[in-house]
N, C-alpha and C. Protein backbone atom coordinates (compact mmCIF):
# COMPACT_ATOMS: atom_id res chain seq x y z
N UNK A 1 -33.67 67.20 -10.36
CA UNK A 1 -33.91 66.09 -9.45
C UNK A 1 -32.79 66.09 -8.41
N UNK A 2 -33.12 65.98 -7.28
CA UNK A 2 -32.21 66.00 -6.36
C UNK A 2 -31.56 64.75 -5.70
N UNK A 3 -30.79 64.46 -4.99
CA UNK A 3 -29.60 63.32 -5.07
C UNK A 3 -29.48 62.90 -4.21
N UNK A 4 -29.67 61.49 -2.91
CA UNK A 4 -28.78 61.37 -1.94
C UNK A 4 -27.63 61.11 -1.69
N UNK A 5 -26.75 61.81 -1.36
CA UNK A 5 -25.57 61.71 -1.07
C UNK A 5 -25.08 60.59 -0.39
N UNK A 6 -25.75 60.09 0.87
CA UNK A 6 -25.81 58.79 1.61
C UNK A 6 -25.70 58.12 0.53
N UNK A 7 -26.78 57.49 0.24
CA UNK A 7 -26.94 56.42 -0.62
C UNK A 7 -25.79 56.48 -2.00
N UNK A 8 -25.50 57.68 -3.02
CA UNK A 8 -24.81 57.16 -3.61
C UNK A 8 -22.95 56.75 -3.03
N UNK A 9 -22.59 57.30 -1.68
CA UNK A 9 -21.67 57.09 -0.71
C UNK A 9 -21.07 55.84 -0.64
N UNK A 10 -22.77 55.35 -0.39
CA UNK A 10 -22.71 53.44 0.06
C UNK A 10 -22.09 52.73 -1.02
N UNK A 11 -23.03 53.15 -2.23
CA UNK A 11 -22.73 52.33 -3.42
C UNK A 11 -21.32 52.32 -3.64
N UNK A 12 -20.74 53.56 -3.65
CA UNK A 12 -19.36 53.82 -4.12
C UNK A 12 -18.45 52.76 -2.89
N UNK A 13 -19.00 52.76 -1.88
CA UNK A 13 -17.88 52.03 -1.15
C UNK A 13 -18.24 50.42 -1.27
N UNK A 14 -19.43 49.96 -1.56
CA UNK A 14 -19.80 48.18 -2.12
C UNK A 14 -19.26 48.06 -3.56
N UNK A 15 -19.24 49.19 -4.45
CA UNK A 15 -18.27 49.33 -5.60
C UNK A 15 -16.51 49.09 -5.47
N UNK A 16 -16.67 49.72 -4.58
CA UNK A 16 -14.99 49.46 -4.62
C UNK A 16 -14.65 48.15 -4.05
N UNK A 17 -15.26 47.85 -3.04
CA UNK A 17 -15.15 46.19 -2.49
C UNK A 17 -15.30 45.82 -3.52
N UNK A 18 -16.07 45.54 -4.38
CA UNK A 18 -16.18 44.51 -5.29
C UNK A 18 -15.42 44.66 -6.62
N UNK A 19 -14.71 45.95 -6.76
CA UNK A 19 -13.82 46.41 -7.94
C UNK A 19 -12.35 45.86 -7.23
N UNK A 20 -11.70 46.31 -6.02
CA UNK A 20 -10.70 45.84 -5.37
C UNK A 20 -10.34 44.80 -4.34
N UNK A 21 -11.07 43.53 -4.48
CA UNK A 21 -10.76 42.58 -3.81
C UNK A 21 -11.30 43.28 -2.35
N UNK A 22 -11.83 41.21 -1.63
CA UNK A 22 -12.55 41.59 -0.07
C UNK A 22 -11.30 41.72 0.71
N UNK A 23 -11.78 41.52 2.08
CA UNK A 23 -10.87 41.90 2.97
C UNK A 23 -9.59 42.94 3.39
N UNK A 24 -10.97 44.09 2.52
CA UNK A 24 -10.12 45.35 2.92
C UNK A 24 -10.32 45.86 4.52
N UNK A 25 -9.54 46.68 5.12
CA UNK A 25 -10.14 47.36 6.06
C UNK A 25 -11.01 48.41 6.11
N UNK A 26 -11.37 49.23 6.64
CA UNK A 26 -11.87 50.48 6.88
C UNK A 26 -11.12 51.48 5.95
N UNK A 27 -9.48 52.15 6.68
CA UNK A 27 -8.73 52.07 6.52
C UNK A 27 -8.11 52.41 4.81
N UNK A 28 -8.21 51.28 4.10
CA UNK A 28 -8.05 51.21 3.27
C UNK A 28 -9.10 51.49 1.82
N UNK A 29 -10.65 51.36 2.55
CA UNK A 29 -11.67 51.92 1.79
C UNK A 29 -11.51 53.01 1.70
N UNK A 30 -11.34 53.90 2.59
CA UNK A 30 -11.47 54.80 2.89
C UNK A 30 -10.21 55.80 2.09
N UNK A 31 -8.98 55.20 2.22
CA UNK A 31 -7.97 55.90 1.18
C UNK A 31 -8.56 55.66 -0.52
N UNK A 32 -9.21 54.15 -0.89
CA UNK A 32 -9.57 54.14 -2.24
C UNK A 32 -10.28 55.07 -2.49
N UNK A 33 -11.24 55.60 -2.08
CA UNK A 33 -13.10 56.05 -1.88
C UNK A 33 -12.63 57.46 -1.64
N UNK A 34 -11.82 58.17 -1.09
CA UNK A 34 -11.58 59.37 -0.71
C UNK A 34 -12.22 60.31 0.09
N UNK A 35 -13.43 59.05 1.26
CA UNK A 35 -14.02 59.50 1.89
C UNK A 35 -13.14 59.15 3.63
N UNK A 36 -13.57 59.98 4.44
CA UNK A 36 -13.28 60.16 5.43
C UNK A 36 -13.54 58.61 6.39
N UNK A 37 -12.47 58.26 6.93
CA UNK A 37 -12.71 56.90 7.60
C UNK A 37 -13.83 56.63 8.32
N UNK A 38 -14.11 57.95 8.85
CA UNK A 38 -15.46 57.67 10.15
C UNK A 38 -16.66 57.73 9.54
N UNK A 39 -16.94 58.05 8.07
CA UNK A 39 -17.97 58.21 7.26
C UNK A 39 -17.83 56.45 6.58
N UNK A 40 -17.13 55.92 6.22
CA UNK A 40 -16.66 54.67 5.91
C UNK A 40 -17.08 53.08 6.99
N UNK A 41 -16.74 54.19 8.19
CA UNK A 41 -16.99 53.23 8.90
C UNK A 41 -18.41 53.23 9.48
N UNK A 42 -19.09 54.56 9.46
CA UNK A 42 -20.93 54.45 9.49
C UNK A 42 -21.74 54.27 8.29
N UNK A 43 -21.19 54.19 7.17
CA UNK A 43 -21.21 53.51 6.18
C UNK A 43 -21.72 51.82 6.32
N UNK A 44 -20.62 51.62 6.47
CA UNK A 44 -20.80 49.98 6.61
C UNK A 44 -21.69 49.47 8.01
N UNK A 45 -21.84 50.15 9.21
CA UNK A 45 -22.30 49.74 10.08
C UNK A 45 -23.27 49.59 9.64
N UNK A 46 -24.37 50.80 8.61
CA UNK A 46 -25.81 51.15 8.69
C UNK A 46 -26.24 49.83 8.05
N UNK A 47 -25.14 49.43 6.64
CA UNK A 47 -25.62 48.71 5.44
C UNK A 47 -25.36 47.15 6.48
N UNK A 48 -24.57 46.82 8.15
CA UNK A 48 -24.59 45.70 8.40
C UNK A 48 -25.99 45.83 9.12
N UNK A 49 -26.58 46.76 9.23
CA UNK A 49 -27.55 47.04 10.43
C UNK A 49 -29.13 46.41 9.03
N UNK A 50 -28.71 46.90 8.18
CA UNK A 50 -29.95 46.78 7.05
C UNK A 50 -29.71 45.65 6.30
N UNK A 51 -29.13 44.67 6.97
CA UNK A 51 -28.67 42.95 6.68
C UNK A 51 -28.26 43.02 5.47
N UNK A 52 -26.93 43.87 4.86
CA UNK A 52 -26.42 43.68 3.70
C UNK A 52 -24.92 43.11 4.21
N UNK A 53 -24.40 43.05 5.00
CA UNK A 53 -23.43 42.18 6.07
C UNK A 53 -22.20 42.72 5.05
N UNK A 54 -21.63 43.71 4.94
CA UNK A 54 -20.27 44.41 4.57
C UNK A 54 -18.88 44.15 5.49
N UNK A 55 -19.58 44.16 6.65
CA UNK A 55 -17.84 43.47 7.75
C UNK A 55 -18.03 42.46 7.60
N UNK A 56 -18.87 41.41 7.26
CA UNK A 56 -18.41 40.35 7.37
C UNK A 56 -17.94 40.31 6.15
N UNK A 57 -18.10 40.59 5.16
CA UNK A 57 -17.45 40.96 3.86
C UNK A 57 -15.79 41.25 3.56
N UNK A 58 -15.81 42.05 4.73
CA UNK A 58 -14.26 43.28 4.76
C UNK A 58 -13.48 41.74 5.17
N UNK A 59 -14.33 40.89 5.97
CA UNK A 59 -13.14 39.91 6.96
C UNK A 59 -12.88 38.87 5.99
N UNK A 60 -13.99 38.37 4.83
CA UNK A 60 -13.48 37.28 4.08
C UNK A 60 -13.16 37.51 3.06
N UNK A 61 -12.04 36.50 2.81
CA UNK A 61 -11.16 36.80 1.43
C UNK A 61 -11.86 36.33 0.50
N UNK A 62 -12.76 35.61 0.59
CA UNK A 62 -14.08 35.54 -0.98
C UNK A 62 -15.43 35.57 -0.14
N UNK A 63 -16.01 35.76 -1.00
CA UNK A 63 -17.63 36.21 -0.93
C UNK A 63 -18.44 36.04 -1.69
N UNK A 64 -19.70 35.79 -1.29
CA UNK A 64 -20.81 35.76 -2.53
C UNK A 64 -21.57 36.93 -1.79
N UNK A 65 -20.86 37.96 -1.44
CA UNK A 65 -22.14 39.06 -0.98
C UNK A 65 -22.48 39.89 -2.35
N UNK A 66 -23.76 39.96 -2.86
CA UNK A 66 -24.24 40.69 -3.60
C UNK A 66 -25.63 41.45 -3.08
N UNK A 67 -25.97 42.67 -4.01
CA UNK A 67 -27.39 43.28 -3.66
C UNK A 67 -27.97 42.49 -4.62
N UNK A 68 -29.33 42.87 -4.43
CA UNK A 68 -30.37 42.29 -4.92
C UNK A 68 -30.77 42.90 -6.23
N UNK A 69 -30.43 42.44 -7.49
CA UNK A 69 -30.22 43.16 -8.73
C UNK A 69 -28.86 43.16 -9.41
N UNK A 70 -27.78 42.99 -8.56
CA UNK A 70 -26.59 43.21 -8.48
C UNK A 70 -25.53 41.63 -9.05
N UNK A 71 -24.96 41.76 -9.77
CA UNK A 71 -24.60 40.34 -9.89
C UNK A 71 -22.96 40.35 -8.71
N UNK A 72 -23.09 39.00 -8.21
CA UNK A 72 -21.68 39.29 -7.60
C UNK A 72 -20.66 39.05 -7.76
N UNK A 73 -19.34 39.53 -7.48
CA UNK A 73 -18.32 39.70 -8.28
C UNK A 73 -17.03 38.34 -7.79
């Protein structure tokens, strides 16, 4: 079975928000995640573009952003 890479990308970076406290930057996902900042940062654009709202996420220091299935943290 074959894998998207995108998609499991995303998860890993709404994982780490929610494993390491909000109001990270880019920046700083991006050193946790060990992915490349500019991948981090089209990352989050796509998931604000597909109304899962991640910057507004990054900017507040608490949140009730969760997915749908997902309990939030």
């Amino acid at each position: 079975m074959s894998t998207n890479q995108s998609i499991k990308r995303a998860f890993f970076i709404l994982d780490t928000i929610a494993a390491h406290g909000h109001g990270r930057g880019v920046t700083e996902i991006a050193s946790a995640t060990n992915l490349h900042k500019s991948t981090v940062s089209r990352m989050l654009a796509t998931l604000e573009e597909a109304g899962s709202g991640p910057r507004s996420v990054l900017a507040a220091p608490v949140c009730d952003f969760q997915l749908e299935g997902r309990p939030a943290s």
